[in-house]
Protein backbone atom coordinates (compact mmCIF):
# COMPACT_ATOMS: atom_id res chain seq x y z
CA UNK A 1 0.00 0.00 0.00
CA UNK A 2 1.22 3.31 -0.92
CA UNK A 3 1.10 6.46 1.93
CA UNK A 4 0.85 9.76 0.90
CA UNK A 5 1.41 12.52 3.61
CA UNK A 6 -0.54 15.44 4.18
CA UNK A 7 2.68 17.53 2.46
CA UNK A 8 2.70 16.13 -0.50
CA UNK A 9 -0.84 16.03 -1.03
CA UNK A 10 -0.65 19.93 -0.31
CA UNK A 11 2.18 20.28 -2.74
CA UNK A 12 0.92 19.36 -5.59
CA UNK A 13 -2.13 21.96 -5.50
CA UNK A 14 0.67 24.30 -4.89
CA UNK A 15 2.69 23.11 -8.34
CA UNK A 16 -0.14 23.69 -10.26
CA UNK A 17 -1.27 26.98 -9.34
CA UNK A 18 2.86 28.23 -9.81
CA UNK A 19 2.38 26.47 -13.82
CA UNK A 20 -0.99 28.11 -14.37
CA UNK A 21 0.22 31.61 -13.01
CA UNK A 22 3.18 30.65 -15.33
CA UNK A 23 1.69 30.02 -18.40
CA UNK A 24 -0.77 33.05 -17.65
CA UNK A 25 2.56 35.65 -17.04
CA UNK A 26 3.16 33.85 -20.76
CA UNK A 27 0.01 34.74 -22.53
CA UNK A 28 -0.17 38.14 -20.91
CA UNK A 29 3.22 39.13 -22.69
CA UNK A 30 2.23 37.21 -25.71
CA UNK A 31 -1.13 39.85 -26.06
CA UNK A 32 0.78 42.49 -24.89
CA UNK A 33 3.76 42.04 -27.33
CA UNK A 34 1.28 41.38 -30.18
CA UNK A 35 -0.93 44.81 -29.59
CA UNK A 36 2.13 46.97 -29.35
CA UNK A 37 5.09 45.63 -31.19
CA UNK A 38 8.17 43.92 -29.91
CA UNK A 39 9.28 46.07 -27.94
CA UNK A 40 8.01 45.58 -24.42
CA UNK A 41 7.03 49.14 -22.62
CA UNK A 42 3.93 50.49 -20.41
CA UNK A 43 3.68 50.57 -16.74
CA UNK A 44 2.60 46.68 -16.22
CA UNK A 45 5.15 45.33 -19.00
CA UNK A 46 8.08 47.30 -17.48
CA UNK A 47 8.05 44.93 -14.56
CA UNK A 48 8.13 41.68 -17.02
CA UNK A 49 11.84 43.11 -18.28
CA UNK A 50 13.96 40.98 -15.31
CA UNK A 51 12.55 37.96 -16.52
CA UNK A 52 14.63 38.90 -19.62
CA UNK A 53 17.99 40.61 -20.61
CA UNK A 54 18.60 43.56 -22.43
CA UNK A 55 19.30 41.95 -26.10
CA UNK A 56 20.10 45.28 -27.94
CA UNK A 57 23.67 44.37 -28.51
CA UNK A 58 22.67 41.85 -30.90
CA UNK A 59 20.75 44.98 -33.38
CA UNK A 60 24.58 46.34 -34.22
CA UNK A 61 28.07 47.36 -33.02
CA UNK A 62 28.10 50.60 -31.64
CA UNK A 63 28.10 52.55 -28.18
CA UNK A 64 27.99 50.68 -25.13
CA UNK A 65 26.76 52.01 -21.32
CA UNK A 66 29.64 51.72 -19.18
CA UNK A 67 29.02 53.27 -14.52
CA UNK A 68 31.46 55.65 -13.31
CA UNK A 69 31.43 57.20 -10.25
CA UNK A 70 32.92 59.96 -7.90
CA UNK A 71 32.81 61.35 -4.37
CA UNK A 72 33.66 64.01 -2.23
CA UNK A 73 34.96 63.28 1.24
CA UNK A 74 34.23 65.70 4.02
CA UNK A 75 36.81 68.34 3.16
CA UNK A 76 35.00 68.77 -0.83
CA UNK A 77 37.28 67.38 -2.57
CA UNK A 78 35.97 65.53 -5.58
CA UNK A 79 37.77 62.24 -6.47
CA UNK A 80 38.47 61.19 -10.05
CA UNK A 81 35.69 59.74 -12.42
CA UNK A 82 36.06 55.71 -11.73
CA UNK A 83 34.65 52.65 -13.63
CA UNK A 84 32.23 50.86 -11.29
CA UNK A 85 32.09 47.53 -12.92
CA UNK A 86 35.23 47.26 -14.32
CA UNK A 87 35.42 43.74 -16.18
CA UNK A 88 36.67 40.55 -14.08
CA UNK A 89 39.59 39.01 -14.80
CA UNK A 90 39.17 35.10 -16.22
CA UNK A 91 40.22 32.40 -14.31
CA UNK A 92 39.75 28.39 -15.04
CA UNK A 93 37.54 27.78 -11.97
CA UNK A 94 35.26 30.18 -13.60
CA UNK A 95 34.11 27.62 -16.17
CA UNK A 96 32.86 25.52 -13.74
CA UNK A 97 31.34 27.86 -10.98
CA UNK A 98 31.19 32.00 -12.18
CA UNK A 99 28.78 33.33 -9.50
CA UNK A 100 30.69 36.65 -9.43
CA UNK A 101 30.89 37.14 -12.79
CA UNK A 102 27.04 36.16 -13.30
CA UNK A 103 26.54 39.26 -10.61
CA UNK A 104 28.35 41.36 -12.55
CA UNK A 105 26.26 40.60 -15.77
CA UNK A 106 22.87 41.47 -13.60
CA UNK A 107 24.46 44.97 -12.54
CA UNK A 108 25.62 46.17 -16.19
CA UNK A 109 22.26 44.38 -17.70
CA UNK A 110 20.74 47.14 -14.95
CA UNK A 111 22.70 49.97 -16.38
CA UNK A 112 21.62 48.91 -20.40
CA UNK A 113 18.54 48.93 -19.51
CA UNK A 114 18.93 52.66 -17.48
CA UNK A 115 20.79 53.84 -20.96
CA UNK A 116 17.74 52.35 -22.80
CA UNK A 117 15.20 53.97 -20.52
CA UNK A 118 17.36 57.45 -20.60
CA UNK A 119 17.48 57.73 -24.37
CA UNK A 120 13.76 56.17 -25.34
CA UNK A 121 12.93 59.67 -22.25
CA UNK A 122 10.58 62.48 -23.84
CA UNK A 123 12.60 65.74 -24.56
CA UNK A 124 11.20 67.34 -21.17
CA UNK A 125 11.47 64.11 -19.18
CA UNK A 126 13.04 63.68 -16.10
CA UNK A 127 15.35 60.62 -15.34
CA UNK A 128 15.30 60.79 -11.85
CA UNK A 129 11.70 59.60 -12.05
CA UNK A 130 12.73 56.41 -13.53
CA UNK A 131 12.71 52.80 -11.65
CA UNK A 132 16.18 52.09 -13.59
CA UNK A 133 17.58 55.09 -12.02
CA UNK A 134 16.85 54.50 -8.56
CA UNK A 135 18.15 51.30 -8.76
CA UNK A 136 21.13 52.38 -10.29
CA UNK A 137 21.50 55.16 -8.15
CA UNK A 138 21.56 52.57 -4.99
CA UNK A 139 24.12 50.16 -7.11
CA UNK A 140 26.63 53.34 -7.11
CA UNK A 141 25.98 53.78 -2.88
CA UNK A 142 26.62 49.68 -2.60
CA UNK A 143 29.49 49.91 -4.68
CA UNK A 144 30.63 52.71 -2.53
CA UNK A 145 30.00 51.57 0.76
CA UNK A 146 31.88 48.34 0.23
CA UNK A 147 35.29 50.65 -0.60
CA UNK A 148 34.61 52.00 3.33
CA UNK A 149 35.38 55.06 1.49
CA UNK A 150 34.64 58.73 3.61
CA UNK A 151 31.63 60.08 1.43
CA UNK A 152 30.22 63.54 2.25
CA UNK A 153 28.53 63.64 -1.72
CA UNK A 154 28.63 61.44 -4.88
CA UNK A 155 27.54 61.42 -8.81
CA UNK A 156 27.33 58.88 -10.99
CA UNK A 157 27.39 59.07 -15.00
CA UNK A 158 26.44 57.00 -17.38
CA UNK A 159 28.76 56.92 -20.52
CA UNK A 160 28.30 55.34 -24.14
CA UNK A 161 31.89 54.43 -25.06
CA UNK A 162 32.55 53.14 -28.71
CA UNK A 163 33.00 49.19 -28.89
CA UNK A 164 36.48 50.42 -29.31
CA UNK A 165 36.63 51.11 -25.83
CA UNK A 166 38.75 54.50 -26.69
CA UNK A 167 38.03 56.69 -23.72
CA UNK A 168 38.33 59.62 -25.54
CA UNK A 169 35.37 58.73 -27.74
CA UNK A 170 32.98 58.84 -24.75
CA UNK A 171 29.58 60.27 -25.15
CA UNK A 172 28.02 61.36 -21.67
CA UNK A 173 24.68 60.11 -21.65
CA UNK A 174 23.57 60.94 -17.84
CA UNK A 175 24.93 62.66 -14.90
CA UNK A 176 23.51 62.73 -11.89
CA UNK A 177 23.62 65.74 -9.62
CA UNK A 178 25.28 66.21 -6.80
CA UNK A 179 23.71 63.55 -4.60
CA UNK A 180 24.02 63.72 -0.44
CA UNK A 181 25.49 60.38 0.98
CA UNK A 182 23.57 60.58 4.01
């Protein structure tokens, strides 16, 4: 004779709901990809995008969003412009087990999408009011809170540099203002 416990029994319920919810998150972004085009937008969409990553590089070879940051420490003085994702060095073990480098792949996805966001913007829009740029904006404090750095103020920009990666060639996209550490 075959038992069944009380948990499994109340799995199973459970798995079916998560594949209809599933296949319903499916057919929503099916109707909502076929009555506006392929690109995904509007207020409900928007939130669909981290199920996904930015694919844009695939269109053509050209400009791509690179962080950089700088602070001021308590006496004002304003630190140099500095890459904040600078790309990871290879190693073997990273074929097998990349967890760092998948992390790092999340956080530039996050600024693509913030260079996306900034240049699809209205001519009097504002990017401050934009999801991507909060979350960007807190990236920049995490990235400078784990230098134990003495912040008094910070800015971030975000720059399109040339696949060429010549600095010089750097088109400013977005700078923050001046924003308080606090």
């Amino acid at each position: 004779m075959i038992q069944v416990s009380s948990a499994q029994v109340l799995m199973y319920p459970n798995h079916t709901l998560t594949l209809l919810l599933i296949g319903t998150y499916f057919a929503l972004l099916l109707i909502g990809m076929v009555r506006r085009g392929r690109e995904i937008s509007g207020p409900w969409l928007f939130l669909l995008r981290s199920f996904f990553p930015n694919w844009r590089f695939y269109h053509d070879i050209g400009y791509q969003p690179r962080l950089y940051w700088r602070y001021a420490d308590d006496d004002a003085q304003w630190s140099d412009w500095t890459l904040c994702m600078p790309r990871a060095a290879f190693r073997p073990r990273d074929l097998f087990h990349n967890a760092d480098n998948n992390l790092a792949l999340a956080r530039q996805n996050l600024v693509d999408h913030l260079s996306a966001d900034v240049q699809g913007l209205p001519d009097d829009g504002d990017a401050r009011t934009l999801v991507t740029y909060r979350l960007v904006d807190r990236l920049v404090r995490e990235q400078l809170q784990s230098r134990s750095l003495s912040v008094a103020r910070y800015q971030f920009q975000v720059r399109l540099l040339p696949a060429t990666q010549a600095p010089d060639d750097a088109v400013n996209l977005l700078t923050s203002p001046e924003l308080p550490w606090s």
